[in-house]
Protein backbone atom coordinates (compact mmCIF):
# COMPACT_ATOMS: atom_id res chain seq x y z
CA UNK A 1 0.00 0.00 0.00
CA UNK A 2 1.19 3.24 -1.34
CA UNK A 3 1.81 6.22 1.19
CA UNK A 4 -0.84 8.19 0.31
CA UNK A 5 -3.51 5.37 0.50
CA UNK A 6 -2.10 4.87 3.94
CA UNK A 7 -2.49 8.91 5.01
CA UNK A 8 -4.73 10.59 2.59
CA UNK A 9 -3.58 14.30 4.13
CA UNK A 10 0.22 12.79 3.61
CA UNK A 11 0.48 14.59 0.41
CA UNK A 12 -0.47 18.01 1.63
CA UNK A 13 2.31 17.49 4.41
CA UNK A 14 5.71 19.77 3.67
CA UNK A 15 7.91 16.71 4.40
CA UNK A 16 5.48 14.90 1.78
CA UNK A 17 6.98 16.87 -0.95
CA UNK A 18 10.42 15.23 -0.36
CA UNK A 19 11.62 11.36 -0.64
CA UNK A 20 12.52 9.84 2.39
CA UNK A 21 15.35 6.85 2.54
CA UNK A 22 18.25 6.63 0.22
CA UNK A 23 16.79 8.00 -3.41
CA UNK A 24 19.19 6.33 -5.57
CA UNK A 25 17.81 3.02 -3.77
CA UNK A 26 14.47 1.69 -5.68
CA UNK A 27 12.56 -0.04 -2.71
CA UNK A 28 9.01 -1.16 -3.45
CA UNK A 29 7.67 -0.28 -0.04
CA UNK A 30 8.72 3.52 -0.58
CA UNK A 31 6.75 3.81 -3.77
CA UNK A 32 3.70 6.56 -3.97
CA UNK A 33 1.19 7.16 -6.19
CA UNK A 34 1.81 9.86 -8.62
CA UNK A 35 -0.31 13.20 -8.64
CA UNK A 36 -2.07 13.90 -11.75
CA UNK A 37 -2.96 17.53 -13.15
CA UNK A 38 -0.95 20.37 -13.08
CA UNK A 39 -2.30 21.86 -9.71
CA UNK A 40 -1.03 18.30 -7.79
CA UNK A 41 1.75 18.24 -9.21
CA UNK A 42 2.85 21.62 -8.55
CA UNK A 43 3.00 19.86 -5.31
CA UNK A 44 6.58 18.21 -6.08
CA UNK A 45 8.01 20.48 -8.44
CA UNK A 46 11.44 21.15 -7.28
CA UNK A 47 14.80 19.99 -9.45
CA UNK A 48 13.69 21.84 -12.42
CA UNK A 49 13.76 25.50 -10.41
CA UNK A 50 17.61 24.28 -9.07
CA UNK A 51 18.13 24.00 -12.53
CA UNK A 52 17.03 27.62 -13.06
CA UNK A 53 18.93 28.75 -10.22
CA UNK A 54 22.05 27.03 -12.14
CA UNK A 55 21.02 28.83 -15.44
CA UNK A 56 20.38 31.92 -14.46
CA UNK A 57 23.67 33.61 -13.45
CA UNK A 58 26.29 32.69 -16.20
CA UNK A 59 23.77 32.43 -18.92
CA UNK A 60 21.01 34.46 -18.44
CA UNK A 61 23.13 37.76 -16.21
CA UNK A 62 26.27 38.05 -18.64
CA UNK A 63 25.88 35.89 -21.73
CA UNK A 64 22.74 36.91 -22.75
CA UNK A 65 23.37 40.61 -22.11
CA UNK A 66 26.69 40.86 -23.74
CA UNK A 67 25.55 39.33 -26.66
CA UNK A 68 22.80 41.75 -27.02
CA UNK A 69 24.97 44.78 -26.35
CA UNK A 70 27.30 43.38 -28.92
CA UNK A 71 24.38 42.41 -31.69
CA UNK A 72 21.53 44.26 -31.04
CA UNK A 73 18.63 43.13 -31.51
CA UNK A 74 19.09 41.02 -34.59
CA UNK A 75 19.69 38.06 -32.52
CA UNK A 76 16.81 37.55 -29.92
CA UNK A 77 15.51 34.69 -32.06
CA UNK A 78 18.75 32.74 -30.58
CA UNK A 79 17.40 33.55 -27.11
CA UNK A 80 14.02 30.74 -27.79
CA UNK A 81 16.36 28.26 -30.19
CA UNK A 82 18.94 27.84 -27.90
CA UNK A 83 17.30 27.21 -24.68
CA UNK A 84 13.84 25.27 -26.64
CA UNK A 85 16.57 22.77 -28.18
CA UNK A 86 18.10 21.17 -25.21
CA UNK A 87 14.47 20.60 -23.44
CA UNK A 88 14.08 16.96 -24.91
CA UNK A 89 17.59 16.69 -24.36
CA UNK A 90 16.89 17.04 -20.28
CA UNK A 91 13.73 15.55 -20.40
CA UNK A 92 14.91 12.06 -22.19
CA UNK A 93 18.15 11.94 -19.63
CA UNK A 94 15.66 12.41 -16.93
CA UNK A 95 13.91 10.02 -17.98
CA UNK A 96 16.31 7.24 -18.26
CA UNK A 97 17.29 7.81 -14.63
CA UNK A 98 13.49 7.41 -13.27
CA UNK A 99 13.11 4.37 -15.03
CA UNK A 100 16.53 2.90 -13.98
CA UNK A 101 17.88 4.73 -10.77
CA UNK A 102 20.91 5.75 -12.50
CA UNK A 103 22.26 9.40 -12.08
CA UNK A 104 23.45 10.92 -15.76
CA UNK A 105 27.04 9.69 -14.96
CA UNK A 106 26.64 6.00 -14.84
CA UNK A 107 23.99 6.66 -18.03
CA UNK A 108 26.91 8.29 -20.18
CA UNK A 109 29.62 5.21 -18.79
CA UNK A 110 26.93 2.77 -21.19
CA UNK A 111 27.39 4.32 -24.03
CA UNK A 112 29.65 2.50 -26.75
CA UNK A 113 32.38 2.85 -27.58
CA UNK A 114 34.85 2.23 -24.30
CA UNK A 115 37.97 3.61 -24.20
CA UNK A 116 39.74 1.60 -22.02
CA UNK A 117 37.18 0.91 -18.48
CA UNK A 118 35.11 3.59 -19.28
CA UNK A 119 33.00 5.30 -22.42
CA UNK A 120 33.97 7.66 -24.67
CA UNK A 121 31.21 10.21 -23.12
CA UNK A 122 32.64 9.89 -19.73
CA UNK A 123 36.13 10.65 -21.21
CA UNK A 124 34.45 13.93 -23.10
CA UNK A 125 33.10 14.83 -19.32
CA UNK A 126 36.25 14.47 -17.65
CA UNK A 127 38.13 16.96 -19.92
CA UNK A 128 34.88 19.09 -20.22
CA UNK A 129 34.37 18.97 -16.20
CA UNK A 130 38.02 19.97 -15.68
CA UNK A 131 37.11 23.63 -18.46
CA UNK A 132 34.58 24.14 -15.87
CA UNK A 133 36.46 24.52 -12.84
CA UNK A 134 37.47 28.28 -14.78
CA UNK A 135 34.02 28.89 -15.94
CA UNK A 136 32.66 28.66 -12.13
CA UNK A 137 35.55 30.67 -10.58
CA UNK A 138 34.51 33.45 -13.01
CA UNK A 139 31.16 33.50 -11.43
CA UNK A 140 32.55 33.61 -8.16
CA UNK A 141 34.90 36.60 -9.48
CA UNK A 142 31.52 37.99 -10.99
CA UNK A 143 29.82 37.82 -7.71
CA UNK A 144 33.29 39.16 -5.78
CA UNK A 145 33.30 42.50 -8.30
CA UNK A 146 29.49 42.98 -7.37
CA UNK A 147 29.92 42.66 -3.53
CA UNK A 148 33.24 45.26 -3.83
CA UNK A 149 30.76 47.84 -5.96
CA UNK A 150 27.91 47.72 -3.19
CA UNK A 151 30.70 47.05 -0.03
CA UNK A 152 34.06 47.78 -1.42
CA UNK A 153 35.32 47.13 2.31
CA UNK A 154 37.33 50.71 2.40
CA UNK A 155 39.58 49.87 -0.67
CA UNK A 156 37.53 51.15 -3.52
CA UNK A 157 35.06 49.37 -5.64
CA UNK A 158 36.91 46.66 -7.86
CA UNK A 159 39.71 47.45 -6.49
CA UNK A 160 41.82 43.48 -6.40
CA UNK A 161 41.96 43.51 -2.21
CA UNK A 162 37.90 44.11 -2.11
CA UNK A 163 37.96 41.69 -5.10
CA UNK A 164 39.90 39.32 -3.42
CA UNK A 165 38.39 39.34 0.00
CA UNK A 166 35.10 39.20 -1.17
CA UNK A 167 35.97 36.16 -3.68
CA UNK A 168 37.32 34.37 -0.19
CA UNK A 169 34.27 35.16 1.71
CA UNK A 170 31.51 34.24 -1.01
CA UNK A 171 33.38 30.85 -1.23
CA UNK A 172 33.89 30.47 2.80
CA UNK A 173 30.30 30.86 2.90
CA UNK A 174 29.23 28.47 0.25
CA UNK A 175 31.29 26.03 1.67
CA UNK A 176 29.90 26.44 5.38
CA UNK A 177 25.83 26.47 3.62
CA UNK A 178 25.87 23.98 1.40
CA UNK A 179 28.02 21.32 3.51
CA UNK A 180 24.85 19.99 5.23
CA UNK A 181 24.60 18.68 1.36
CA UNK A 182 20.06 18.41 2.23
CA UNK A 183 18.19 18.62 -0.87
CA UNK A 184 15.66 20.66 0.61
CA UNK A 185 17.84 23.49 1.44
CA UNK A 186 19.12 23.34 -1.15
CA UNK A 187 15.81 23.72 -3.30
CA UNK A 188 14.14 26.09 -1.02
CA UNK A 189 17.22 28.70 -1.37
CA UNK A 190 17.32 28.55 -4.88
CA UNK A 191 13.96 28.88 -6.02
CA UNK A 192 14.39 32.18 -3.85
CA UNK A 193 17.48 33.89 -5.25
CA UNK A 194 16.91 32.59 -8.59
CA UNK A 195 12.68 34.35 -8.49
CA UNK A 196 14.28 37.44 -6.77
CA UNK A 197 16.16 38.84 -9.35
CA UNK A 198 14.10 37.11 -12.21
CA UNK A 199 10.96 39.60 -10.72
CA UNK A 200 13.49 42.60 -10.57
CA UNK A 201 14.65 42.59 -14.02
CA UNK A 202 10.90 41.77 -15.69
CA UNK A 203 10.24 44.92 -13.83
CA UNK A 204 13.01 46.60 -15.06
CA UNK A 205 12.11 45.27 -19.09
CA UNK A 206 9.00 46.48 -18.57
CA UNK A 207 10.10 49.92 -17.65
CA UNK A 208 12.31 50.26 -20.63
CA UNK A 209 9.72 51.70 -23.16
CA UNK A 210 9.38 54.31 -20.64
CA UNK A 211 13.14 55.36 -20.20
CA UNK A 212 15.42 57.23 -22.79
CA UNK A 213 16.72 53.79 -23.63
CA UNK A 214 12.57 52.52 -25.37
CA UNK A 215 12.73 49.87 -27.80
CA UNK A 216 9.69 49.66 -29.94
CA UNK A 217 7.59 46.68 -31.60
CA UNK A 218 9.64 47.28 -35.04
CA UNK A 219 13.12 46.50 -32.84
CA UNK A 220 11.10 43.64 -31.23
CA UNK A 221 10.17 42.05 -34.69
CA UNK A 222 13.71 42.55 -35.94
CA UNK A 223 15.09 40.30 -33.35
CA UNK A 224 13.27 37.64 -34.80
CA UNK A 225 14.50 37.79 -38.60
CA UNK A 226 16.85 34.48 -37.74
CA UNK A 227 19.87 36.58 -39.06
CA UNK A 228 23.60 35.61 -37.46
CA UNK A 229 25.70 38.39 -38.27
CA UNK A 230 29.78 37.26 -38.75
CA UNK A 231 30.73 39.22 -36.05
CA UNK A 232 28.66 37.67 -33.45
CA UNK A 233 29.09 34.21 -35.02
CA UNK A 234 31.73 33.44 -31.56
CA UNK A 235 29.38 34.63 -28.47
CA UNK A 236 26.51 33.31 -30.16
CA UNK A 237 27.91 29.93 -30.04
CA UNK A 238 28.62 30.36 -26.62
CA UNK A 239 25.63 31.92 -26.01
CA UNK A 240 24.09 28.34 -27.33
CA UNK A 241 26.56 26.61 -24.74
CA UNK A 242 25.91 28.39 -21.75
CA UNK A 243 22.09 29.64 -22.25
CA UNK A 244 19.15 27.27 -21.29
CA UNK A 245 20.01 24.37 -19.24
CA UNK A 246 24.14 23.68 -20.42
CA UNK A 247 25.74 19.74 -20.61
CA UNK A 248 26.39 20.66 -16.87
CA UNK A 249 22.69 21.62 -16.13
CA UNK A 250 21.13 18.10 -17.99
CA UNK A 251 23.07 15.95 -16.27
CA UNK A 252 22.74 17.63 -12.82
CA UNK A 253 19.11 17.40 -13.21
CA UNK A 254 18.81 13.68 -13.49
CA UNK A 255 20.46 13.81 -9.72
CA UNK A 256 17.96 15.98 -8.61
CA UNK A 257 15.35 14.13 -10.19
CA UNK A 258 16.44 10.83 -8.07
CA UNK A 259 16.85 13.35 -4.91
CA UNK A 260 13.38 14.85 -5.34
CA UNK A 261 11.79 10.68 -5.37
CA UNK A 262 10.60 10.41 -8.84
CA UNK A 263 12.49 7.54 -9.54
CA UNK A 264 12.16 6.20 -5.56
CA UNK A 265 8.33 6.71 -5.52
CA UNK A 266 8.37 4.89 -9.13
CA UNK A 267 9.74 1.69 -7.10
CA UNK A 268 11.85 -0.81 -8.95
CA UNK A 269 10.73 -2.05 -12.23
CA UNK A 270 9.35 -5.65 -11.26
CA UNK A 271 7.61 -6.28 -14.63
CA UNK A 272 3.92 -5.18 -13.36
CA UNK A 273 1.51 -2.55 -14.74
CA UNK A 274 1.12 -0.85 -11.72
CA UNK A 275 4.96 -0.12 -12.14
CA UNK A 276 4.53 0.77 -15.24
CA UNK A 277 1.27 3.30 -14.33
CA UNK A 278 3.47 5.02 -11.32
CA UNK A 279 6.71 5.32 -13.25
CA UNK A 280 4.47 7.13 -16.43
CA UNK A 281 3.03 9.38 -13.24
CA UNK A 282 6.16 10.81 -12.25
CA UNK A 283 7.43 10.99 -15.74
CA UNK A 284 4.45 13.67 -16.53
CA UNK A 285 5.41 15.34 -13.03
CA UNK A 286 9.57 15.42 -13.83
CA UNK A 287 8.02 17.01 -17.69
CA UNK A 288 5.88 19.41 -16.09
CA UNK A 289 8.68 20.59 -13.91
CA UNK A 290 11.02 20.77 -16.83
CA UNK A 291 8.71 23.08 -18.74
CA UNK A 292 8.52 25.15 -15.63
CA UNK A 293 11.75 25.33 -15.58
CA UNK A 294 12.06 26.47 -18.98
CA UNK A 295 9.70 29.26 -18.79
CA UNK A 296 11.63 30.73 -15.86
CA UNK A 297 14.79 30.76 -17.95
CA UNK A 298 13.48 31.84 -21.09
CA UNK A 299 11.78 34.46 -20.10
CA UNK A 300 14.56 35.53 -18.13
CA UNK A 301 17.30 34.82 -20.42
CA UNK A 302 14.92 37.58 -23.00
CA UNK A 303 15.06 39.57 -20.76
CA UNK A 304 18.68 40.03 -19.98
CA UNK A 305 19.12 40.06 -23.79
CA UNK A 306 16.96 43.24 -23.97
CA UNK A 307 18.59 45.34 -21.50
CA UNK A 308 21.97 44.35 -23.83
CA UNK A 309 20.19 45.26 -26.57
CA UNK A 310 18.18 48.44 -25.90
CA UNK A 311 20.60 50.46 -22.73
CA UNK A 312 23.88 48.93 -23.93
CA UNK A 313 24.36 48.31 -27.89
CA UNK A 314 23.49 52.32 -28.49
CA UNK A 315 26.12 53.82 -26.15
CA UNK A 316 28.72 50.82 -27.83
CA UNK A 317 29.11 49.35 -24.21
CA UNK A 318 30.96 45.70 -23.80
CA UNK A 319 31.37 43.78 -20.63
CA UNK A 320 35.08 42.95 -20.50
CA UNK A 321 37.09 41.95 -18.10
CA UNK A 322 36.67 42.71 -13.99
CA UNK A 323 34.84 46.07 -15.09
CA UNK A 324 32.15 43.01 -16.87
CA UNK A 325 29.69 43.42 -13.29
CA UNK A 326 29.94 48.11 -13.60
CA UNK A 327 28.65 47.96 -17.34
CA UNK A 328 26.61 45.76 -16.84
CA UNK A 329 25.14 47.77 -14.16
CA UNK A 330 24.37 50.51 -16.74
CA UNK A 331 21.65 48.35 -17.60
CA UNK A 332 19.42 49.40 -14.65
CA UNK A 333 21.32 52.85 -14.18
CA UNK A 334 19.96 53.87 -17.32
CA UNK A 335 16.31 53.41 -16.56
CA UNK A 336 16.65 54.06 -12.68
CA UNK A 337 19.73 56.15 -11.97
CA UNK A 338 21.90 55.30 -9.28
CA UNK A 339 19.43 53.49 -7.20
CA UNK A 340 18.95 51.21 -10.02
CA UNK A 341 22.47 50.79 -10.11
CA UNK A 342 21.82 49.10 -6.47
CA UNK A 343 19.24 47.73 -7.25
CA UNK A 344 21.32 45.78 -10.24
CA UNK A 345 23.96 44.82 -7.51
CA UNK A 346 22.07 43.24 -5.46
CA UNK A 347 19.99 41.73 -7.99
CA UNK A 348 23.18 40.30 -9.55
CA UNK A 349 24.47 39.25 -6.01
CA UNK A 350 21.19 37.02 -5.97
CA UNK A 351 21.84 35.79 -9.32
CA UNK A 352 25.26 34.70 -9.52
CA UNK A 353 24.85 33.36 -5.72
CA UNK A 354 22.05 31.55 -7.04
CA UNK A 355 24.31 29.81 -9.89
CA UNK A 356 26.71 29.13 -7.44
CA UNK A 357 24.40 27.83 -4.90
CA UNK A 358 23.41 25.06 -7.73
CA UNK A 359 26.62 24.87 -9.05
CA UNK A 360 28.27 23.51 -6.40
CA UNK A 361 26.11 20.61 -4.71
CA UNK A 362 25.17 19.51 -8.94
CA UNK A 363 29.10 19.39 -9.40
CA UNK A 364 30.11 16.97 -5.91
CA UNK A 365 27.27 14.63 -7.39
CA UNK A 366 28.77 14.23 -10.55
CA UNK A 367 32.56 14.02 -9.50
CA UNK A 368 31.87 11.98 -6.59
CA UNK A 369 29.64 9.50 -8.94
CA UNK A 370 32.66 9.42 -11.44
CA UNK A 371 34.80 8.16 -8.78
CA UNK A 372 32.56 5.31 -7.91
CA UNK A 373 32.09 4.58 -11.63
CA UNK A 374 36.35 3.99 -11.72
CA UNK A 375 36.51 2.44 -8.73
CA UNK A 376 37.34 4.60 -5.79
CA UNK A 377 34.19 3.96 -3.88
CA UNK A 378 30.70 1.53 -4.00
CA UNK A 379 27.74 3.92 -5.04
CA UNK A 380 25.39 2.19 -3.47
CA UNK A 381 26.57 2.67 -0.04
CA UNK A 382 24.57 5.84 1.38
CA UNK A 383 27.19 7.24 3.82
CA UNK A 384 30.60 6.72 1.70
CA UNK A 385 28.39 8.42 -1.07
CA UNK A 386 27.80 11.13 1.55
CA UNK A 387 30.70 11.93 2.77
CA UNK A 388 32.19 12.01 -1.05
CA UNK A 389 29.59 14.90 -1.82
CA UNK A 390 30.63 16.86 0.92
CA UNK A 391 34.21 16.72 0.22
CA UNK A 392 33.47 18.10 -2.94
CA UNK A 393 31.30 20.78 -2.12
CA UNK A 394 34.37 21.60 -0.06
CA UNK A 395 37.31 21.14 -2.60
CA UNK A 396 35.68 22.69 -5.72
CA UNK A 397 34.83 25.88 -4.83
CA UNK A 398 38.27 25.79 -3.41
CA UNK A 399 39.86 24.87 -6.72
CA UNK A 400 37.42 27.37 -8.47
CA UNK A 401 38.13 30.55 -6.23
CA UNK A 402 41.64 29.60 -6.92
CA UNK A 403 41.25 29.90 -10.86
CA UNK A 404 39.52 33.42 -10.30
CA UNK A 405 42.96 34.53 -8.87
CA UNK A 406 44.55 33.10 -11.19
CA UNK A 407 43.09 34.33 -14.31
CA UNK A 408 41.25 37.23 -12.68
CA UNK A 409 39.01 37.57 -16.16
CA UNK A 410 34.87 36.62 -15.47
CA UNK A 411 34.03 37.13 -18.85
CA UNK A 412 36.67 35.42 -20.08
CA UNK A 413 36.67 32.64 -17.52
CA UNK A 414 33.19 31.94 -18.07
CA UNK A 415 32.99 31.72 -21.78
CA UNK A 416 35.62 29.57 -21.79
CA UNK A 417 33.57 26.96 -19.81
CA UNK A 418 31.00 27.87 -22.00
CA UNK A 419 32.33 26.69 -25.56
CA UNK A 420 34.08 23.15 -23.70
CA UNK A 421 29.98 22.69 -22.81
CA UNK A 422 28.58 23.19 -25.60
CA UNK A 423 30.90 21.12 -27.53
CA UNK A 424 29.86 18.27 -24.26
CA UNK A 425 26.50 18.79 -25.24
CA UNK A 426 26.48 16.67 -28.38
CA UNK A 427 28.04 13.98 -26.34
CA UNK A 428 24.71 14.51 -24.05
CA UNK A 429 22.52 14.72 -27.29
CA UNK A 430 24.08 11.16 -28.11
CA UNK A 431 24.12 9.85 -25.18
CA UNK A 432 20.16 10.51 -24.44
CA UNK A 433 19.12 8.80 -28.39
CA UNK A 434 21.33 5.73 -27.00
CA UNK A 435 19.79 5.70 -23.67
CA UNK A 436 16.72 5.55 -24.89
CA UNK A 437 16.79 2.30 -26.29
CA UNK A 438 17.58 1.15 -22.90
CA UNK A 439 14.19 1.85 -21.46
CA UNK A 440 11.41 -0.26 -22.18
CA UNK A 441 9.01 0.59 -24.82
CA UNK A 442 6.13 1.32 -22.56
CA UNK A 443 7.97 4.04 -20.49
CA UNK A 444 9.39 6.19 -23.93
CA UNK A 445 6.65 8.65 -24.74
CA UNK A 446 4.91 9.42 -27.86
CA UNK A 447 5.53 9.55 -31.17
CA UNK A 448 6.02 13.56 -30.79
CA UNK A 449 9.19 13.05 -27.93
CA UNK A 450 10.67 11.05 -30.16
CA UNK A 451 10.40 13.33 -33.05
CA UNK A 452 11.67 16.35 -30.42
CA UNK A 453 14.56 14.20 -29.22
CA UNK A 454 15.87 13.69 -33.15
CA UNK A 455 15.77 17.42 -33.59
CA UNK A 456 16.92 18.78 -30.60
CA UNK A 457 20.03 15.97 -31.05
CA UNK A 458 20.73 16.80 -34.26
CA UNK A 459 20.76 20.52 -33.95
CA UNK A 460 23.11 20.40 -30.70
CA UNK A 461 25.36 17.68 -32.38
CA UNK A 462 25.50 19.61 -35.67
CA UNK A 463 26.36 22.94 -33.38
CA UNK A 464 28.95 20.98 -31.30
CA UNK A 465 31.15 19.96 -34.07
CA UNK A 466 30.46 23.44 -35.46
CA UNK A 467 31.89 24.76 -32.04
CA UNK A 468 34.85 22.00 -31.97
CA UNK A 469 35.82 23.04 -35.42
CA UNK A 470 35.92 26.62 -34.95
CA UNK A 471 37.39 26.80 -31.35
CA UNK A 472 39.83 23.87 -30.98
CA UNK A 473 40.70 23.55 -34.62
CA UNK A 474 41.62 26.93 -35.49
C-alpha cells in the first residue's frame, strides 16, 4: 500500500513533498502514487527551479546581455532556439534515470564505444568537467566585483583587495551552507534567489519603453529575422553553450530528479503494470517541472538580452574583463539612476549566488559519482556516497576561487567553460538517443518526444562539431 492510501492528508504534508530513505535506492515499499494535473503536481516540483537557479547567473546575467549589447537586436531569435533545443535533451536523460535509478554519470559510462574501463562520453566529461572549474571561478569573481561595488570594504570598488576578500568570503560561505549537502535546502534557497532577481529585471524590461533607452515593436520584430551576423558568429555559439540548461545543467538534473523521489516513488521495475502506471506518473510530473523550468529561464534569459540590446548596444558598451559586473550595471542605471544601479547589484548578487548555490552541490554529485564509476568507492553505499559529496562541495569551490585569482578575467573565464559545454552537449545529445533504447518501450513517450529528441540531437550535435571546429581547430 502506497503512502498516500495509507495517510490521505500525507500529500499536503511539507515533508510529503520530499523522498525519504536513500533516493538512488528503488525499494518497493517507498513507492507513492503519482499526482495527476498540473495543480497536484505543482505539489513536487522542485529539481527543475535548481536548474534555473544554475542557469540563471552565467547564462542568463552576462551571456545573454553581452551578446545583445554586442548584436543588437538582430539576434533575440537565438534567445528561444537555444534554450527550446536542449528541453528533450533534459527531459529524455531524466527520464532514463526514473526508469533505472541511474544518475546521468553511470547513463553516459553505457554508451559504446569504451575507451579503455570507461565510455567515450565519460572521457568527453572528464576533460569538459576539468574547463569548468574556470568557468565557475569566473562566477565567483563575478559575484566578488558585485559585492566590492555595493561594499568595497574601504579599498575602492573593484579594487583586487575588495575583489579578493570578497571572492574568499563568497566561497567560505558556500562552503559552510551547502556542507549539510540536504536537498531541501538546497531547493528552497534557490527557487528564492533565482525568483528574486528574475521579478526585478521583468520589472526593469518592462520599464524600458518608458526610459530614454525605449525599444519599440519594429526592434522587437527585428530580433526575430533568424539573421547571425559574422561578427557575433563566436558569443553566439557560446551563447548556445551556456544559455538554457548547459551539458552541466542536464546531467545535474537527473540527480535531482532521483533526490526529489521520482524515480524512488516509481519503485523498482518488477515487470507489473502498476509499475509501469506510477513510473508514467512521475514521468508527466519530472516534464511538467522541466517546462517550468524552462519558462523561468526563457523568459529571463529575453530579458537580460533586452537590456543588452536596448541600454547597452546604443552607447557601444561591452562587458570585458573585472569592469564586466559596472557595465553591466548601466543596464538598470539607465532606466533608474543610481538606485537602479543598487538595485542591479544586489539583484546580480542574488543571481550569480544563485548559480553558485546550484553549481556547487550539482558538481560533488557528478565528481563523486565518477569516482565510484572507476573504482574509488561503492555507489550504493549511502554514507561513503555522503561523505564524497561533501568533500566536494568543499574542494571545488576551493579549486574554483583559486582559478579566479589566477586568471582574474569573469568574462573570459566563463565563456571559456562555455564553448568546452557546448561542444559536451552533443556527447549529451548522443548519449540521451542511445539511452533511450535502454528503457522499455512502454515508459518512452509518444511519437512527438521522439520526433523532439531527433531534432533537438541533431541541432546540438550539428552545433557541437560546429563549435569544436571553430574553437579547438583553429
Amino acid at each position: 500500500m502506497t503512502e498516500s492510501a495509507l495517510d490521505p492528508d500525507h500529500e499536503n504534508t511539507p515533508a510529503a513533498r520530499f523522498v525519504s530513505g536513500d533516493p538512488y535506492s528503488l525499494d518497493a515499499s517507498a513507492v507513492k502514487e503519482p499526482p495527476v494535473g498540473w495543480r497536484a503536481s505543482s505539489k513536487f516540483f522542485g529539481p527543475g527551479l535548481i536548474v534555473s537557479a544554475s542557469v540563471v547567473g552565467a547564462g542568463e546575467l552576462i551571456t545573454a546581455t553581452s551578446l545583445g549589447a554586442q548584436a543588437g537586436f538582430v539576434l533575440l531569435w537565438l534567445v528561444f532556439i537555444s534554450t527550446i533545443v536542449k528541453v528533450a535533451v533534459q527531459v529524455e536523460m531524466a527520464r532514463y534515470s526514473i526508469v533505472t535509478g541511474e544518475g546521468a554519470m553511470e547513463g553516459y559510462n553505457r554508451v559504446p564505444p569504451r575507451i579503455g574501463p570507461v565510455s567515450w562520453v565519460f572521457v568527453m566529461w572528464a576533460l569538459m568537467a576539468l574547463s569548468k572549474l574556470i568557468q565557475t571561478g569566473g562566477l565567483i569573481g563575478g559575484m566578488a566585483a558585485a559585492l566590492s561595488m555595493l561594499l568595497p570594504l574601504g579599498f575602492g570598488p573593484l579594487s583586487p583587495a575588495a575583489v579578493t576578500i570578497w571572492a574568499v568570503v563568497v566561497t567560505l560561505v558556500a562552503i559552510a551552507t551547502l556542507i549539510s549537502n540536504r536537498y531541501g535546502l538546497i531547493e528552497n534557497v534557490a527557487t528564492f534567489l533565482t525568483m528574486a532577481f528574475v521579478l526585478v529585471t521583468i520589472f526593469v524590461v518592462l520599464a524600458l519603453p518608458f526610459s530614454e533607452f525605449a525599444y519599440s515593436g519594429g526592434d522587437l520584430a527585428s530580433g526575430f529575422g533568424l539573421q547571425l551576423p559574422i561578427g557575433a558568429l563566436g558569443i553566439a555559439l557560446t551563447m548556445f553553450g551556456l544559455t538554457g540548461v548547459a551539458s552541466e545543467e542536464i546531467t545535474a538534473y537527473t540527480y535531482w530528479c532521483l533526490e526529489k523521489g521520482y524515480a524512488r516513488w516509481s519503485g523498482p521495475n518488477d515487470g507489473s503494470e502498476a509499475y509501469r502506471r506510477r513510473a508514467r506518473g512521475w514521468i508527466a510530473v519530472m516534464q511538467k517541472d522541466a517546462i517550468v523550468s524552462w519558462v523561468i529561464y526563457t523568459v529571463s534569459t529575453a530579458a537580460f538580452f533586452l537590456l543588452g540590446a536596448a541600454v547597452l548596444h546604443p552607447q557601444g558598451l561591452v562587458p570585458e574583463g573585472n569592469e564586466m559586473i559596472l557595465t553591466l550595471s548601466e543596464t538598470f542605471a539607465g532606466v533608474f539612476g543610481e538606485t537602479g544601479r543598487i538595485i542591479f547589484l544586489i539583484g546580480a548578487i542574488a543571481a550569480l549566488g544563485s548559480t553558485i548555490w546550484a553549481a556547487i552541490p550539482s558538481w560533488s554529485r557528478s565528481w563523486a559519482n565518477a569516482l565510484s564509476i572507476v573504482g574509488v568507492f561503492d555507489w550504493s553505499h549511502s554514507r561513503t556516497r555522503t561523505r564524497w559529496m561533501r568533500f566536494f562541495i568543499a574542494f571545488l569551490p576551493i579549486m574554483w576561487l583559486l582559478t579566479f585569482l589566477w586568471i582574474n578575467s569573469p568574462l573570459v573565464m566563463i565563456m571559456v567553460g562555455g564553448i568546452a559545454g557546448g561542444i559536451f552537449l552533443a556527447a549529451v545529445a548522443v548519449s540521451a538517443l542511445y539511452l533511450r533504447g535502454r528503457v522499455e518501450p512502454a515508459l518512452r513517450g509518444g511519437r512527438f518526444i521522439h520526433v523532439a529528441l531527433i531534432v533537438s540531437s541533431v541541432a546540438i550535435i550539428a552545433l557541437g562539431i560546429y563549435s569544436a571546429a571553430t574553437n579547438v581547430l583553429g
